[in-house]
PDB file of N, CA and C in Angstrom:
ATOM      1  N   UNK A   1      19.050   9.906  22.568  1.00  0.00           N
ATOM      2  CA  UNK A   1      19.674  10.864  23.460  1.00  0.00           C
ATOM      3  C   UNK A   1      20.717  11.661  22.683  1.00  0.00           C
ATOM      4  N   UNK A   2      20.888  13.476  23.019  1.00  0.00           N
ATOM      5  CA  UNK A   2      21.554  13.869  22.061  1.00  0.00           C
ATOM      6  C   UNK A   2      23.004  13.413  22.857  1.00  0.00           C
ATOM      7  N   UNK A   3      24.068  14.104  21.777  1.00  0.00           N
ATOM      8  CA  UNK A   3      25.262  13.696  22.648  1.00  0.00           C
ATOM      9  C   UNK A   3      25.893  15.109  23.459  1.00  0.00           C
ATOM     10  N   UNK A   4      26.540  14.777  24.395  1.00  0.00           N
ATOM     11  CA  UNK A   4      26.790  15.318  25.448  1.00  0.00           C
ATOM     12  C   UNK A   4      27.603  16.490  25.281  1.00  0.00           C
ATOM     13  N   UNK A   5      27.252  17.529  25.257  1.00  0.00           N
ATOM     14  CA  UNK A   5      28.385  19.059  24.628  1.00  0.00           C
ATOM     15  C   UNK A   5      29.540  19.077  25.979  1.00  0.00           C
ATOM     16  N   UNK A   6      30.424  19.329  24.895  1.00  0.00           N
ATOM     17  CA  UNK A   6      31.406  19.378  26.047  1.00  0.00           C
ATOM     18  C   UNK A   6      32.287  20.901  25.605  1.00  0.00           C
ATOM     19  N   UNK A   7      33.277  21.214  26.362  1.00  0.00           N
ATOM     20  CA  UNK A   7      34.388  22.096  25.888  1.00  0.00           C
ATOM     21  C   UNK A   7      35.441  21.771  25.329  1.00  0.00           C
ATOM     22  N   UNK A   8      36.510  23.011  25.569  1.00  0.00           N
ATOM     23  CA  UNK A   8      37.717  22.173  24.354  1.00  0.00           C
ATOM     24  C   UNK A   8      38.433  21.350  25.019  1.00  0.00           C
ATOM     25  N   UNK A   9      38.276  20.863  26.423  1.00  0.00           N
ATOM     26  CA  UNK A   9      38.869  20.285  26.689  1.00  0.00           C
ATOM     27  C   UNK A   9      38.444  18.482  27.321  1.00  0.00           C
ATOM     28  N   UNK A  10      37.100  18.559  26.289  1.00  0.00           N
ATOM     29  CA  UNK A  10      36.245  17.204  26.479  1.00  0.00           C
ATOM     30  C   UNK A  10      35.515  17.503  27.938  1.00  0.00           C
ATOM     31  N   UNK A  11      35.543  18.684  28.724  1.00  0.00           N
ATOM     32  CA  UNK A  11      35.027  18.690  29.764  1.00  0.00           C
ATOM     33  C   UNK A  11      33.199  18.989  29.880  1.00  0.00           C
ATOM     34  N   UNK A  12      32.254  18.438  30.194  1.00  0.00           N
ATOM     35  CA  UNK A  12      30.825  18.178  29.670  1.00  0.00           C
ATOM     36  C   UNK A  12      30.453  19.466  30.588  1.00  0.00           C
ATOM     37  N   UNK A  13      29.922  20.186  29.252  1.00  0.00           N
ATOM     38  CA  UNK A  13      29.364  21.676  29.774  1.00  0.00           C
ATOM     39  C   UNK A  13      28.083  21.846  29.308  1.00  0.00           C
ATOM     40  N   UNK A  14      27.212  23.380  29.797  1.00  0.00           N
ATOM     41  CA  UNK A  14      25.796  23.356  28.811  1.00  0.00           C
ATOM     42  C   UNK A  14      25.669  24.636  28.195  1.00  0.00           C
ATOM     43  N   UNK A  15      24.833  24.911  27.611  1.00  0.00           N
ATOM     44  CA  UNK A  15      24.817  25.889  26.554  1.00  0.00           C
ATOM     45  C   UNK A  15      24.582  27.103  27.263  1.00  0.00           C
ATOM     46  N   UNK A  16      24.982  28.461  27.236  1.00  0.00           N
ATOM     47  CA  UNK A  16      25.300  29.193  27.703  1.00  0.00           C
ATOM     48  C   UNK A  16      23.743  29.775  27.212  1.00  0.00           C
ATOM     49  N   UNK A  17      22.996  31.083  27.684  1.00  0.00           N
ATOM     50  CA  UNK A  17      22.031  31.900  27.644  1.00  0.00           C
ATOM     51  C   UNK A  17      22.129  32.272  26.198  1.00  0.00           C
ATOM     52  N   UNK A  18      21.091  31.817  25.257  1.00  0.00           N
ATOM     53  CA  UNK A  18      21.213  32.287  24.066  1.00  0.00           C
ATOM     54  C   UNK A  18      21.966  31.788  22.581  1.00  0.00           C
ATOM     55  N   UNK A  19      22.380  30.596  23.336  1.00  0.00           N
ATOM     56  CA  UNK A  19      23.616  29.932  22.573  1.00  0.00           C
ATOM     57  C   UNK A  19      22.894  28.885  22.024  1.00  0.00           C
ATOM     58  N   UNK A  20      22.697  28.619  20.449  1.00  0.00           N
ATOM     59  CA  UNK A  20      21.712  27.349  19.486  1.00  0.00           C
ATOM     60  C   UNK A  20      23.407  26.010  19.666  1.00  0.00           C
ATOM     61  N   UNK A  21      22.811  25.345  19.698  1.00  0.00           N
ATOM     62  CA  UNK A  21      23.619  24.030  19.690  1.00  0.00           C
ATOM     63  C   UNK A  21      24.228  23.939  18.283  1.00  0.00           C
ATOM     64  N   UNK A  22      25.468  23.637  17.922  1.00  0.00           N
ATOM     65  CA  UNK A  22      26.042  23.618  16.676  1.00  0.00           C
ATOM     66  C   UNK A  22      25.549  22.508  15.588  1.00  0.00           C
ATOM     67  N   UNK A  23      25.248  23.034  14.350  1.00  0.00           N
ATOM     68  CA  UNK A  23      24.582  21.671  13.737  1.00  0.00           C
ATOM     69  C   UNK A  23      25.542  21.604  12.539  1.00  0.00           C
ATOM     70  N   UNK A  24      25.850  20.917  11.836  1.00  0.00           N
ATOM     71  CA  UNK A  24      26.399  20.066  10.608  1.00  0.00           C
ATOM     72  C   UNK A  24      25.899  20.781   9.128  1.00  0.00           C
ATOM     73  N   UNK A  25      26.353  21.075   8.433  1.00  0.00           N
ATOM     74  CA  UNK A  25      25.650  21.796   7.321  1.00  0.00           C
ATOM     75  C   UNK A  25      25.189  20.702   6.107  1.00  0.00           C
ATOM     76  N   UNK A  26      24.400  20.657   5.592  1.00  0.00           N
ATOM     77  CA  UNK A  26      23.964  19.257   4.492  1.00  0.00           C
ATOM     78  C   UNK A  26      25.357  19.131   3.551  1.00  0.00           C
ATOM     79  N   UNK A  27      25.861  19.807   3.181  1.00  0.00           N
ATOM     80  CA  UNK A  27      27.385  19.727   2.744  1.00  0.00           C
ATOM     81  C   UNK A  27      28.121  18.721   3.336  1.00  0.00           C
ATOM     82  N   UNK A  28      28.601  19.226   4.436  1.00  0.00           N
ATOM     83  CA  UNK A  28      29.166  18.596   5.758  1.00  0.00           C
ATOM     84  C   UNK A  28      28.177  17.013   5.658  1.00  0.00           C
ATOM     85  N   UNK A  29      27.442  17.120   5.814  1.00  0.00           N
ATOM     86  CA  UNK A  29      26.677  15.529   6.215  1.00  0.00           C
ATOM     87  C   UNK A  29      26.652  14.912   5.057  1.00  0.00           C
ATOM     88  N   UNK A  30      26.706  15.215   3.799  1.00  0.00           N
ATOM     89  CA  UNK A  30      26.967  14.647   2.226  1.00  0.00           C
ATOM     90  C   UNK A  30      28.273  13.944   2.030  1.00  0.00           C
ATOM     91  N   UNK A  31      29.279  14.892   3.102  1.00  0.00           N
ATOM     92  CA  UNK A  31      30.997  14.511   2.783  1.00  0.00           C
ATOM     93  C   UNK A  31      30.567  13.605   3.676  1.00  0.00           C
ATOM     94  N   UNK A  32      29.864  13.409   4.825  1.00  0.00           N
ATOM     95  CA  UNK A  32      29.882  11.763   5.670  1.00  0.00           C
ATOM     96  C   UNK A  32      29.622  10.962   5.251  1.00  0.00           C
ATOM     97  N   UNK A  33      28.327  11.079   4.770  1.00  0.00           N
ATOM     98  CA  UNK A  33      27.716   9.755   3.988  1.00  0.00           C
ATOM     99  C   UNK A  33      28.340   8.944   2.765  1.00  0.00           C
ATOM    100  N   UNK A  34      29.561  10.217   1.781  1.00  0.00           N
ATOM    101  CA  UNK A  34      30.347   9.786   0.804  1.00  0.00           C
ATOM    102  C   UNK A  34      31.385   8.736   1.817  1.00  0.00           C
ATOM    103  N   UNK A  35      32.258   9.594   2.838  1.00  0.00           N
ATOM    104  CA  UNK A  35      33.132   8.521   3.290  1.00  0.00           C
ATOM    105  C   UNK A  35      32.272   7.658   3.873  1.00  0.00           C
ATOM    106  N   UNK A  36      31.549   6.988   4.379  1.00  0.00           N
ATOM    107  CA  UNK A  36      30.769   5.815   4.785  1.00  0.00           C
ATOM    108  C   UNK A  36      30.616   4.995   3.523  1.00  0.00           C
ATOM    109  N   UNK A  37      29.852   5.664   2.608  1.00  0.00           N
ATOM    110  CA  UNK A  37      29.591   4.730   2.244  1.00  0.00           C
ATOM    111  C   UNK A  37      30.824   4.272   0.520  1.00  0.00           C
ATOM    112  N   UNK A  38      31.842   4.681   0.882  1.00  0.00           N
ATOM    113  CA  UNK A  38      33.320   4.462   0.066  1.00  0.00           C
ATOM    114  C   UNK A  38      34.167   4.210   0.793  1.00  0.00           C
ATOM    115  N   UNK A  39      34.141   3.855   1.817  1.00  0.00           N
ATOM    116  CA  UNK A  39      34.916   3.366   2.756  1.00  0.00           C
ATOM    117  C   UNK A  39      36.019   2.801   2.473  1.00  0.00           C
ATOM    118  N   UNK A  40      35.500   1.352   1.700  1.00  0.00           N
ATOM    119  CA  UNK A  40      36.698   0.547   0.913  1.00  0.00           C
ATOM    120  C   UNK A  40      37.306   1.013  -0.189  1.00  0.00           C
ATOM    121  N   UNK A  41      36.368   2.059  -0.887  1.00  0.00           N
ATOM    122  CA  UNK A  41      37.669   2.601  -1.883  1.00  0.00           C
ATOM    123  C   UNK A  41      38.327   3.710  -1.603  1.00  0.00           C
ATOM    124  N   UNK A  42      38.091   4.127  -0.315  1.00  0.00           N
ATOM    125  CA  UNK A  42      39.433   5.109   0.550  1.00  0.00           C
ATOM    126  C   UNK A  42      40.240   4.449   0.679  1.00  0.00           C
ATOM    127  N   UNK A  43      40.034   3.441   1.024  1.00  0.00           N
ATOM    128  CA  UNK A  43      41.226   2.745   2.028  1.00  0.00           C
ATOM    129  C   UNK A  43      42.018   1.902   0.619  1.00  0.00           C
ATOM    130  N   UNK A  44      41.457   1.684  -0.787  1.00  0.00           N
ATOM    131  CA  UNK A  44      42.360   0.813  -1.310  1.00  0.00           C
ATOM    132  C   UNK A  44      42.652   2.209  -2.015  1.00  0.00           C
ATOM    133  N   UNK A  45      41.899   2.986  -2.622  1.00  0.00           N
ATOM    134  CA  UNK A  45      42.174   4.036  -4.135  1.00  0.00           C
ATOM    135  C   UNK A  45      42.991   5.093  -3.453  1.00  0.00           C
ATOM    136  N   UNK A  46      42.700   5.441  -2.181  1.00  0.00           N
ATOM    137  CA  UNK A  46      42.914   7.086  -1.527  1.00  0.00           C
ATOM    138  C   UNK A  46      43.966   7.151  -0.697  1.00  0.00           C
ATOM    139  N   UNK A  47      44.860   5.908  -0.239  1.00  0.00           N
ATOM    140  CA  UNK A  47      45.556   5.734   0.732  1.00  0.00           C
ATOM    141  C   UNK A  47      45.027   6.204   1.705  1.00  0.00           C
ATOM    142  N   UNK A  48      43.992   5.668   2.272  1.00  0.00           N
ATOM    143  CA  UNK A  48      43.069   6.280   3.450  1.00  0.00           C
ATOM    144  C   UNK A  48      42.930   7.563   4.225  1.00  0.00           C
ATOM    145  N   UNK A  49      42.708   8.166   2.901  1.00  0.00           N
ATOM    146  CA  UNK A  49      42.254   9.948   3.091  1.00  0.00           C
ATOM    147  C   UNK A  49      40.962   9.393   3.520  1.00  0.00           C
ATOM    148  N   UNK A  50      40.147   9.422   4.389  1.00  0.00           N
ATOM    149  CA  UNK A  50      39.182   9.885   5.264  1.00  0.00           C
ATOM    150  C   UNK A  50      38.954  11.356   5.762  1.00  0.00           C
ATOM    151  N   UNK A  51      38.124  11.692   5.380  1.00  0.00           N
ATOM    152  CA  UNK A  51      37.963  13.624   5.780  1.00  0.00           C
ATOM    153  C   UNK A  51      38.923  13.653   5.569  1.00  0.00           C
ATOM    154  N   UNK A  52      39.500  13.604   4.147  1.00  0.00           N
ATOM    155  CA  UNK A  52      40.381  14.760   3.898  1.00  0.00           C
ATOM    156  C   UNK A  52      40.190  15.292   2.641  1.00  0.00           C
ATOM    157  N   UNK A  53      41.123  17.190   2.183  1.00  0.00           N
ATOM    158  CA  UNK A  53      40.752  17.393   1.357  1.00  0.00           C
ATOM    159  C   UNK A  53      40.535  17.051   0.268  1.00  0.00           C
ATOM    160  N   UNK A  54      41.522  15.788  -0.336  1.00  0.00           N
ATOM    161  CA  UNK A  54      41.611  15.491  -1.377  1.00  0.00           C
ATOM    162  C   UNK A  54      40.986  14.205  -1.685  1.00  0.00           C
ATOM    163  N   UNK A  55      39.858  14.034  -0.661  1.00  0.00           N
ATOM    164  CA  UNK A  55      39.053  12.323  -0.589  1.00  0.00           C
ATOM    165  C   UNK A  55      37.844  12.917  -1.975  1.00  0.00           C
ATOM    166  N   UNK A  56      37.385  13.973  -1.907  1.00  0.00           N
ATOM    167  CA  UNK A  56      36.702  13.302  -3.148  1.00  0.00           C
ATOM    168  C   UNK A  56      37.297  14.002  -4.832  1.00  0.00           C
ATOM    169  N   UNK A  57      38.769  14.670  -4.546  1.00  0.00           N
ATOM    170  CA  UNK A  57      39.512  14.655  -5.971  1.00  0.00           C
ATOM    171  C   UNK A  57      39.483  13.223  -5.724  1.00  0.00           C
ATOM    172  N   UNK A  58      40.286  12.245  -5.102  1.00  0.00           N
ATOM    173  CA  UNK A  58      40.726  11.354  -5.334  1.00  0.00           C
ATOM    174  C   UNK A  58      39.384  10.364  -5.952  1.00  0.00           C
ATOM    175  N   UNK A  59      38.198  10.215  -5.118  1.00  0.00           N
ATOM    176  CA  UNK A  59      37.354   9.310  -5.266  1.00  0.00           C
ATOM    177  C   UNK A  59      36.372   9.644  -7.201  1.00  0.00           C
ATOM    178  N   UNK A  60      36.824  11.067  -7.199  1.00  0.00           N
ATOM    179  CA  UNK A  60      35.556  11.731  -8.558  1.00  0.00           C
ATOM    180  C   UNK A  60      36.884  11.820  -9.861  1.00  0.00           C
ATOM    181  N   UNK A  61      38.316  11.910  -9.788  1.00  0.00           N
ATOM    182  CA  UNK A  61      39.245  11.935 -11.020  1.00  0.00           C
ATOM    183  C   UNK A  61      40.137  11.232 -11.057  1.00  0.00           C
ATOM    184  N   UNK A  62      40.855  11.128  -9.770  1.00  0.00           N
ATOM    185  CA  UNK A  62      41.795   9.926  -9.526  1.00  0.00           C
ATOM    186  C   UNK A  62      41.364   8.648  -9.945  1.00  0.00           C
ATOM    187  N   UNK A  63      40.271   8.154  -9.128  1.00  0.00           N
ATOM    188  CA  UNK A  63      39.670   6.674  -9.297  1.00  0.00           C
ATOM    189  C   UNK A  63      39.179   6.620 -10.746  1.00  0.00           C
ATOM    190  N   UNK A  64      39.426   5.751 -10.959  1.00  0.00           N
ATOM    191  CA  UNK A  64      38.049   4.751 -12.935  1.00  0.00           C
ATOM    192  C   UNK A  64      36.886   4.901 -12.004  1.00  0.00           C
ATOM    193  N   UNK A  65      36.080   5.185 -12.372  1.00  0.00           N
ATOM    194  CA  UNK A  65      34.506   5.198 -12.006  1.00  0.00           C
ATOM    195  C   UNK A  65      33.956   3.378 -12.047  1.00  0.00           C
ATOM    196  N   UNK A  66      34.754   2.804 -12.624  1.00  0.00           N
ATOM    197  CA  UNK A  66      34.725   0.990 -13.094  1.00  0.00           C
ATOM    198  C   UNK A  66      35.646   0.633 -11.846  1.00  0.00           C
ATOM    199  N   UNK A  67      35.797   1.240 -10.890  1.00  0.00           N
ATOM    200  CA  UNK A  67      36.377   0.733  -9.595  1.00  0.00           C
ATOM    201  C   UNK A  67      35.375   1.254  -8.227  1.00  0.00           C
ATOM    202  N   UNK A  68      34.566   1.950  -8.481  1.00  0.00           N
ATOM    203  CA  UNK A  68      34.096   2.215  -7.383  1.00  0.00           C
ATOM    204  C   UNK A  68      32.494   1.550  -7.553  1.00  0.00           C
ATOM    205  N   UNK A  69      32.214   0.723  -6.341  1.00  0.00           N
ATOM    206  CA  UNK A  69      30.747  -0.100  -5.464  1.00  0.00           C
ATOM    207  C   UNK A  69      29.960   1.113  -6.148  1.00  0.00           C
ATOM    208  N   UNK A  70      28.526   0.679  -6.531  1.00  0.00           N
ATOM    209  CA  UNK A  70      27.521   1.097  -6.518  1.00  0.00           C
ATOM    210  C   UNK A  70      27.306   2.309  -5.828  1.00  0.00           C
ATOM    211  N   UNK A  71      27.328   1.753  -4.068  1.00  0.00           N
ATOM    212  CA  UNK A  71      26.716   2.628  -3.544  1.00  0.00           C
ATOM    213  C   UNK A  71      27.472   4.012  -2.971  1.00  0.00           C
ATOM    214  N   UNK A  72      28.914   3.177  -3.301  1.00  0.00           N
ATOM    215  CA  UNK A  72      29.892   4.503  -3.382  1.00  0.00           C
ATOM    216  C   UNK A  72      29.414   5.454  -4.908  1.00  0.00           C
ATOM    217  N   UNK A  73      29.364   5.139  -5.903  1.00  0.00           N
ATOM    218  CA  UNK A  73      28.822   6.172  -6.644  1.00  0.00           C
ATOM    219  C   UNK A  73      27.445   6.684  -6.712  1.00  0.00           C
ATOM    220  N   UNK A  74      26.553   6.510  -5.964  1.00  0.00           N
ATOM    221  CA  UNK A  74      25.592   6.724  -5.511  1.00  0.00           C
ATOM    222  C   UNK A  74      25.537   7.668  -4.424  1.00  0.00           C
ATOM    223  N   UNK A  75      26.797   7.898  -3.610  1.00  0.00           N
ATOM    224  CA  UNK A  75      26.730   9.042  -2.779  1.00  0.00           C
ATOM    225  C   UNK A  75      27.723   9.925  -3.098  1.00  0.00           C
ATOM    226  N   UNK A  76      28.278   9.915  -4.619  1.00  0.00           N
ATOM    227  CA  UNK A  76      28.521  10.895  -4.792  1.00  0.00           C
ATOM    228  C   UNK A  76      27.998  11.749  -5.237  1.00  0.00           C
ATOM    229  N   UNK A  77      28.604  13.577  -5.194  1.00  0.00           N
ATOM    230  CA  UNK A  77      27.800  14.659  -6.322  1.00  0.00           C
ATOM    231  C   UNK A  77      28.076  14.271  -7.809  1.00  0.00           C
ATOM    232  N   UNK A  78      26.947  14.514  -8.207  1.00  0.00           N
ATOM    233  CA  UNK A  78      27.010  14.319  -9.555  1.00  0.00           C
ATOM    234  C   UNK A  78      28.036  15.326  -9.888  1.00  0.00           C
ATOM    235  N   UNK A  79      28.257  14.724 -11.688  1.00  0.00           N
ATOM    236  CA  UNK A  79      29.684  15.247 -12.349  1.00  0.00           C
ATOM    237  C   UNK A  79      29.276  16.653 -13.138  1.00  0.00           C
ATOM    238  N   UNK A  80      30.061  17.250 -13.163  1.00  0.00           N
ATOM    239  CA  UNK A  80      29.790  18.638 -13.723  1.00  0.00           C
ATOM    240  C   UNK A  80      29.577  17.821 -15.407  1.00  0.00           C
ATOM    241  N   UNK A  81      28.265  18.359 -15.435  1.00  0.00           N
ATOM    242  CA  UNK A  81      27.655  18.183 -16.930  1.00  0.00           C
ATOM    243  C   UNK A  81      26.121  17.619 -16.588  1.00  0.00           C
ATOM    244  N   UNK A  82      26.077  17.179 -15.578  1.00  0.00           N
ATOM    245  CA  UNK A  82      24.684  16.251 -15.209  1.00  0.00           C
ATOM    246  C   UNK A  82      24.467  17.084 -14.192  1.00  0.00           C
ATOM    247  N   UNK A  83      23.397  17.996 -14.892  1.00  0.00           N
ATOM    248  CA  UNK A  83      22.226  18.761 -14.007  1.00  0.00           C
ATOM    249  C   UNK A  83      22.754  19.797 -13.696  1.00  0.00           C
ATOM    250  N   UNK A  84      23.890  20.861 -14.059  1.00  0.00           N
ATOM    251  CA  UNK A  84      24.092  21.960 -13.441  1.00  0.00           C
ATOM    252  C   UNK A  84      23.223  22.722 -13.156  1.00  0.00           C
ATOM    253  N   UNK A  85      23.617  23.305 -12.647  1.00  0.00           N
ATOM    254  CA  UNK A  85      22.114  24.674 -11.312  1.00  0.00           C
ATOM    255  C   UNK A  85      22.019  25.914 -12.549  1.00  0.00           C
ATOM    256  N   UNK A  86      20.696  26.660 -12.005  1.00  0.00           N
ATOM    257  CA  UNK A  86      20.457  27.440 -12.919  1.00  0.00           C
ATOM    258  C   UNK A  86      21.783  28.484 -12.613  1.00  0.00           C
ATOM    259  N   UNK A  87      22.672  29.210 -11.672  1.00  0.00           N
ATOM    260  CA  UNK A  87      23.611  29.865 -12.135  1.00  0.00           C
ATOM    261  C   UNK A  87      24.127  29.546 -12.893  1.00  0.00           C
ATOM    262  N   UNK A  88      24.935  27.996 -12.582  1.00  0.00           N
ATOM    263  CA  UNK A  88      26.008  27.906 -13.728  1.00  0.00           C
ATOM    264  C   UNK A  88      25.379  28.235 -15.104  1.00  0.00           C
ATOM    265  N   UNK A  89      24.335  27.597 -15.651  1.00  0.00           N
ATOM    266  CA  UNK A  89      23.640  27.690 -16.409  1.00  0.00           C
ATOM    267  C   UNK A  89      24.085  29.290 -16.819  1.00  0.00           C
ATOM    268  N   UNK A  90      23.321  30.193 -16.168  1.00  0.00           N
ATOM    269  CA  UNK A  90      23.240  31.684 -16.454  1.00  0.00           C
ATOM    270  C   UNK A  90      24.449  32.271 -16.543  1.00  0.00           C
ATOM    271  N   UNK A  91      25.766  31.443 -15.894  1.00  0.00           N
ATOM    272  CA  UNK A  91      27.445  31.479 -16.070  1.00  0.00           C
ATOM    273  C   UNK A  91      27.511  31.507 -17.493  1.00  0.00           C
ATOM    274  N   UNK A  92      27.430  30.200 -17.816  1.00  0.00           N
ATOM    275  CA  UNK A  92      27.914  29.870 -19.655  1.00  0.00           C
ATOM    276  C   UNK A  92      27.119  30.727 -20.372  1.00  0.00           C
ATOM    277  N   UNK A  93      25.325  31.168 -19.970  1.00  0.00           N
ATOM    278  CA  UNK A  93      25.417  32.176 -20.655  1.00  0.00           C
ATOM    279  C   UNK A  93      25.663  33.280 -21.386  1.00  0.00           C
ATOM    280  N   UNK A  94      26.185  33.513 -20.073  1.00  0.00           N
ATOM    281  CA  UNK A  94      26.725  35.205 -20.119  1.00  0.00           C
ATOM    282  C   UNK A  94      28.307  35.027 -20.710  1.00  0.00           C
ATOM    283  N   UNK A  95      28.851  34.229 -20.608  1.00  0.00           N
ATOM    284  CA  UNK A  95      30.181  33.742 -21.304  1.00  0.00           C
ATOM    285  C   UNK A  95      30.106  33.788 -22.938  1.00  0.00           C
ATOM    286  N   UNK A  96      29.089  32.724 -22.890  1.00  0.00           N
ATOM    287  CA  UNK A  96      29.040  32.395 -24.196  1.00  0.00           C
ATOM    288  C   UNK A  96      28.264  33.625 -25.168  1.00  0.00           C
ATOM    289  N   UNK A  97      27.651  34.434 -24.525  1.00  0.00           N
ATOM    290  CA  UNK A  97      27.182  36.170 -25.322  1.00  0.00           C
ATOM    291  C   UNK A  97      28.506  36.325 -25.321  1.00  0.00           C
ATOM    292  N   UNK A  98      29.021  36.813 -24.188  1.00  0.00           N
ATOM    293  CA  UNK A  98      30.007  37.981 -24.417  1.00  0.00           C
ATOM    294  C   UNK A  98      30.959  37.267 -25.727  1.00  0.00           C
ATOM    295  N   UNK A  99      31.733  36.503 -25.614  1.00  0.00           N
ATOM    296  CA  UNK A  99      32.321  35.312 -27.077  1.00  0.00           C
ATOM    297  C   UNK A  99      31.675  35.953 -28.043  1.00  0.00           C
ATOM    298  N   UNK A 100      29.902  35.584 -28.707  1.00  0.00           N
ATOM    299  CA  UNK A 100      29.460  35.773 -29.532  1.00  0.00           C
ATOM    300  C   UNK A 100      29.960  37.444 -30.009  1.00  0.00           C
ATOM    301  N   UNK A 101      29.281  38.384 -28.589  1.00  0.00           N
ATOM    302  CA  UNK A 101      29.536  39.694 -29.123  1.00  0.00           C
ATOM    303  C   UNK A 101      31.353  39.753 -29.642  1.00  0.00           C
ATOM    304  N   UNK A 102      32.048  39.551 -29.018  1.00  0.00           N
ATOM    305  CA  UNK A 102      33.397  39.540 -29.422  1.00  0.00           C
ATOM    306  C   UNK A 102      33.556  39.470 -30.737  1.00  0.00           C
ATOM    307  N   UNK A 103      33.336  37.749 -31.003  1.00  0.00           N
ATOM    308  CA  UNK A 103      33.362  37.739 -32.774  1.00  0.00           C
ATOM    309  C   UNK A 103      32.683  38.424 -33.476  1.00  0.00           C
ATOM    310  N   UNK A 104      31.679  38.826 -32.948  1.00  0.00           N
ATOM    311  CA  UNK A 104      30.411  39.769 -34.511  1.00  0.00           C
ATOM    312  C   UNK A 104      31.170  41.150 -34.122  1.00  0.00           C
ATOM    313  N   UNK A 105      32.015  41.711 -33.672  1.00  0.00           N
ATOM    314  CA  UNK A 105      32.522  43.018 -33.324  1.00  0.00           C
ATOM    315  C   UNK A 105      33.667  42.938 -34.094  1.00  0.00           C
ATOM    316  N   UNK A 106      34.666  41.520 -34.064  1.00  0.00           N
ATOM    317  CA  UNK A 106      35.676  41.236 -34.970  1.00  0.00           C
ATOM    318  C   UNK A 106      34.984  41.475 -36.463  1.00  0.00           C
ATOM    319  N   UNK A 107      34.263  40.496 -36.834  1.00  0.00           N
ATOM    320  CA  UNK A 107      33.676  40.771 -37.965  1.00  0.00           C
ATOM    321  C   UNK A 107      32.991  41.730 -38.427  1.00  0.00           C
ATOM    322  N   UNK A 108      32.711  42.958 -37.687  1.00  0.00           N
ATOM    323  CA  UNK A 108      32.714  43.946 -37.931  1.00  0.00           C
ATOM    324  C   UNK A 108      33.558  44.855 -38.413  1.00  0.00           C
ATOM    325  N   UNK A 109      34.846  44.547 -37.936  1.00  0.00           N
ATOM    326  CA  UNK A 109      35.726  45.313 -37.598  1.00  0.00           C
ATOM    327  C   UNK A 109      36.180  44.799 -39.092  1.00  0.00           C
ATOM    328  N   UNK A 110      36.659  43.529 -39.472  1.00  0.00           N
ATOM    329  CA  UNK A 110      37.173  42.922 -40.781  1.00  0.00           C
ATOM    330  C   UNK A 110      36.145  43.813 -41.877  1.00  0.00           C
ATOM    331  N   UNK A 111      34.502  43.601 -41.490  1.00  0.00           N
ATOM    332  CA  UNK A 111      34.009  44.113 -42.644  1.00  0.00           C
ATOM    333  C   UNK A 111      34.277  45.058 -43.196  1.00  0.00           C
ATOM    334  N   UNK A 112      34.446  46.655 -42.242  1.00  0.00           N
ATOM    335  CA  UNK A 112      34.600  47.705 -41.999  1.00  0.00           C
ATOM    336  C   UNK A 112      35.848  48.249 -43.078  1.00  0.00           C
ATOM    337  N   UNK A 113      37.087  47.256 -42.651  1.00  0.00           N
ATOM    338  CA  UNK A 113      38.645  47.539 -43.528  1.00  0.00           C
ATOM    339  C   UNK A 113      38.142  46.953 -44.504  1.00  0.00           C
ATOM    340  N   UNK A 114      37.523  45.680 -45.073  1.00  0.00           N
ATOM    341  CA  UNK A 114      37.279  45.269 -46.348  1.00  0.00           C
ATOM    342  C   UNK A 114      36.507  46.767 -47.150  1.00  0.00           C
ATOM    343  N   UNK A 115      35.213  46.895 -46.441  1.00  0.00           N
ATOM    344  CA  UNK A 115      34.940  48.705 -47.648  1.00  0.00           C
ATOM    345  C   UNK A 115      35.930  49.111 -47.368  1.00  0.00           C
ATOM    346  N   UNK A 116      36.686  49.514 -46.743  1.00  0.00           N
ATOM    347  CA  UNK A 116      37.651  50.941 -47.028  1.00  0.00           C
ATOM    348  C   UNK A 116      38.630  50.460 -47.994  1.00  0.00           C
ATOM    349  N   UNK A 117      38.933  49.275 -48.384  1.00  0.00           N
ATOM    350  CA  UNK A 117      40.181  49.078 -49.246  1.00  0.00           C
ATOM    351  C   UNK A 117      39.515  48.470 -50.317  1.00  0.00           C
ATOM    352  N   UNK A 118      38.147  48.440 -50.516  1.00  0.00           N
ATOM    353  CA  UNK A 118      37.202  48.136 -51.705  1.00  0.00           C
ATOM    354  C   UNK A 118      37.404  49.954 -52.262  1.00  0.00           C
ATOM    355  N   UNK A 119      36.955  50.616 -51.381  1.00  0.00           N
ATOM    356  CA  UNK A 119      36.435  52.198 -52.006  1.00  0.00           C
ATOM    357  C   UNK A 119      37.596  52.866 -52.196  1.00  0.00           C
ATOM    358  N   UNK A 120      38.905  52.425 -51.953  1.00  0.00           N
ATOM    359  CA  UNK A 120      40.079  53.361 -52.417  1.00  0.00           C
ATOM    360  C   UNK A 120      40.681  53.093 -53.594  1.00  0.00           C
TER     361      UNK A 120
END
């Protein structure tokens, strides 16, 4: 049975003409399943941040990774370095050209004054 929509004032109402029922975004349902299933290392590592912003700084930099259950690291996102998405990917790309062009433009630029103070 779904659960019962109510208003803001807990009073049980129904969906108005046209109106989709509000759903949870996989984001949103990822941050649940992290606090569920880290439960105990909120409550000892996090001073029991539950939904809050700083539950998974605390649980992914704060905490030793050698303190957190299995299945608490198991519902977390992986760490930046393991598996980034093709943007980021196409991020450092384009970073790491523009860098390259930078220096070969420097070294251009060095080569450039080296002839002129060779040929004078």
């Amino acid at each position: 049975m779904a659960d019962q929509l109510t208003d803001i004032d807990g009073n049980p109402r129904e969906l108005e003409p046209g109106e989709k029922p509000l759903e949870l975004s996989a984001g949103c349902k990822d941050f649940v399943e992290v606090n569920k299933a880290c439960d105990s290392e909120i409550e000892q590592f996090c001073q029991g941040m539950y939904y809050h912003g700083d539950t998974m700084t605390c649980l992914t930099q704060w905490t030793s990774p050698s303190d957190l259950s299995s299945s608490c690291t198991a519902a977390l996102p992986k760490q930046a370095g393991e598996g980034l998405d093709r943007v980021t990917w196409d991020y450092i790309g384009v970073i790491s050209g523009l860098y390259r062009g930078i220096y070969r433009d420097l070294g251009k630029g060095r080569r450039q004054r080296l002839k002129l103070k060779l040929s004078v």
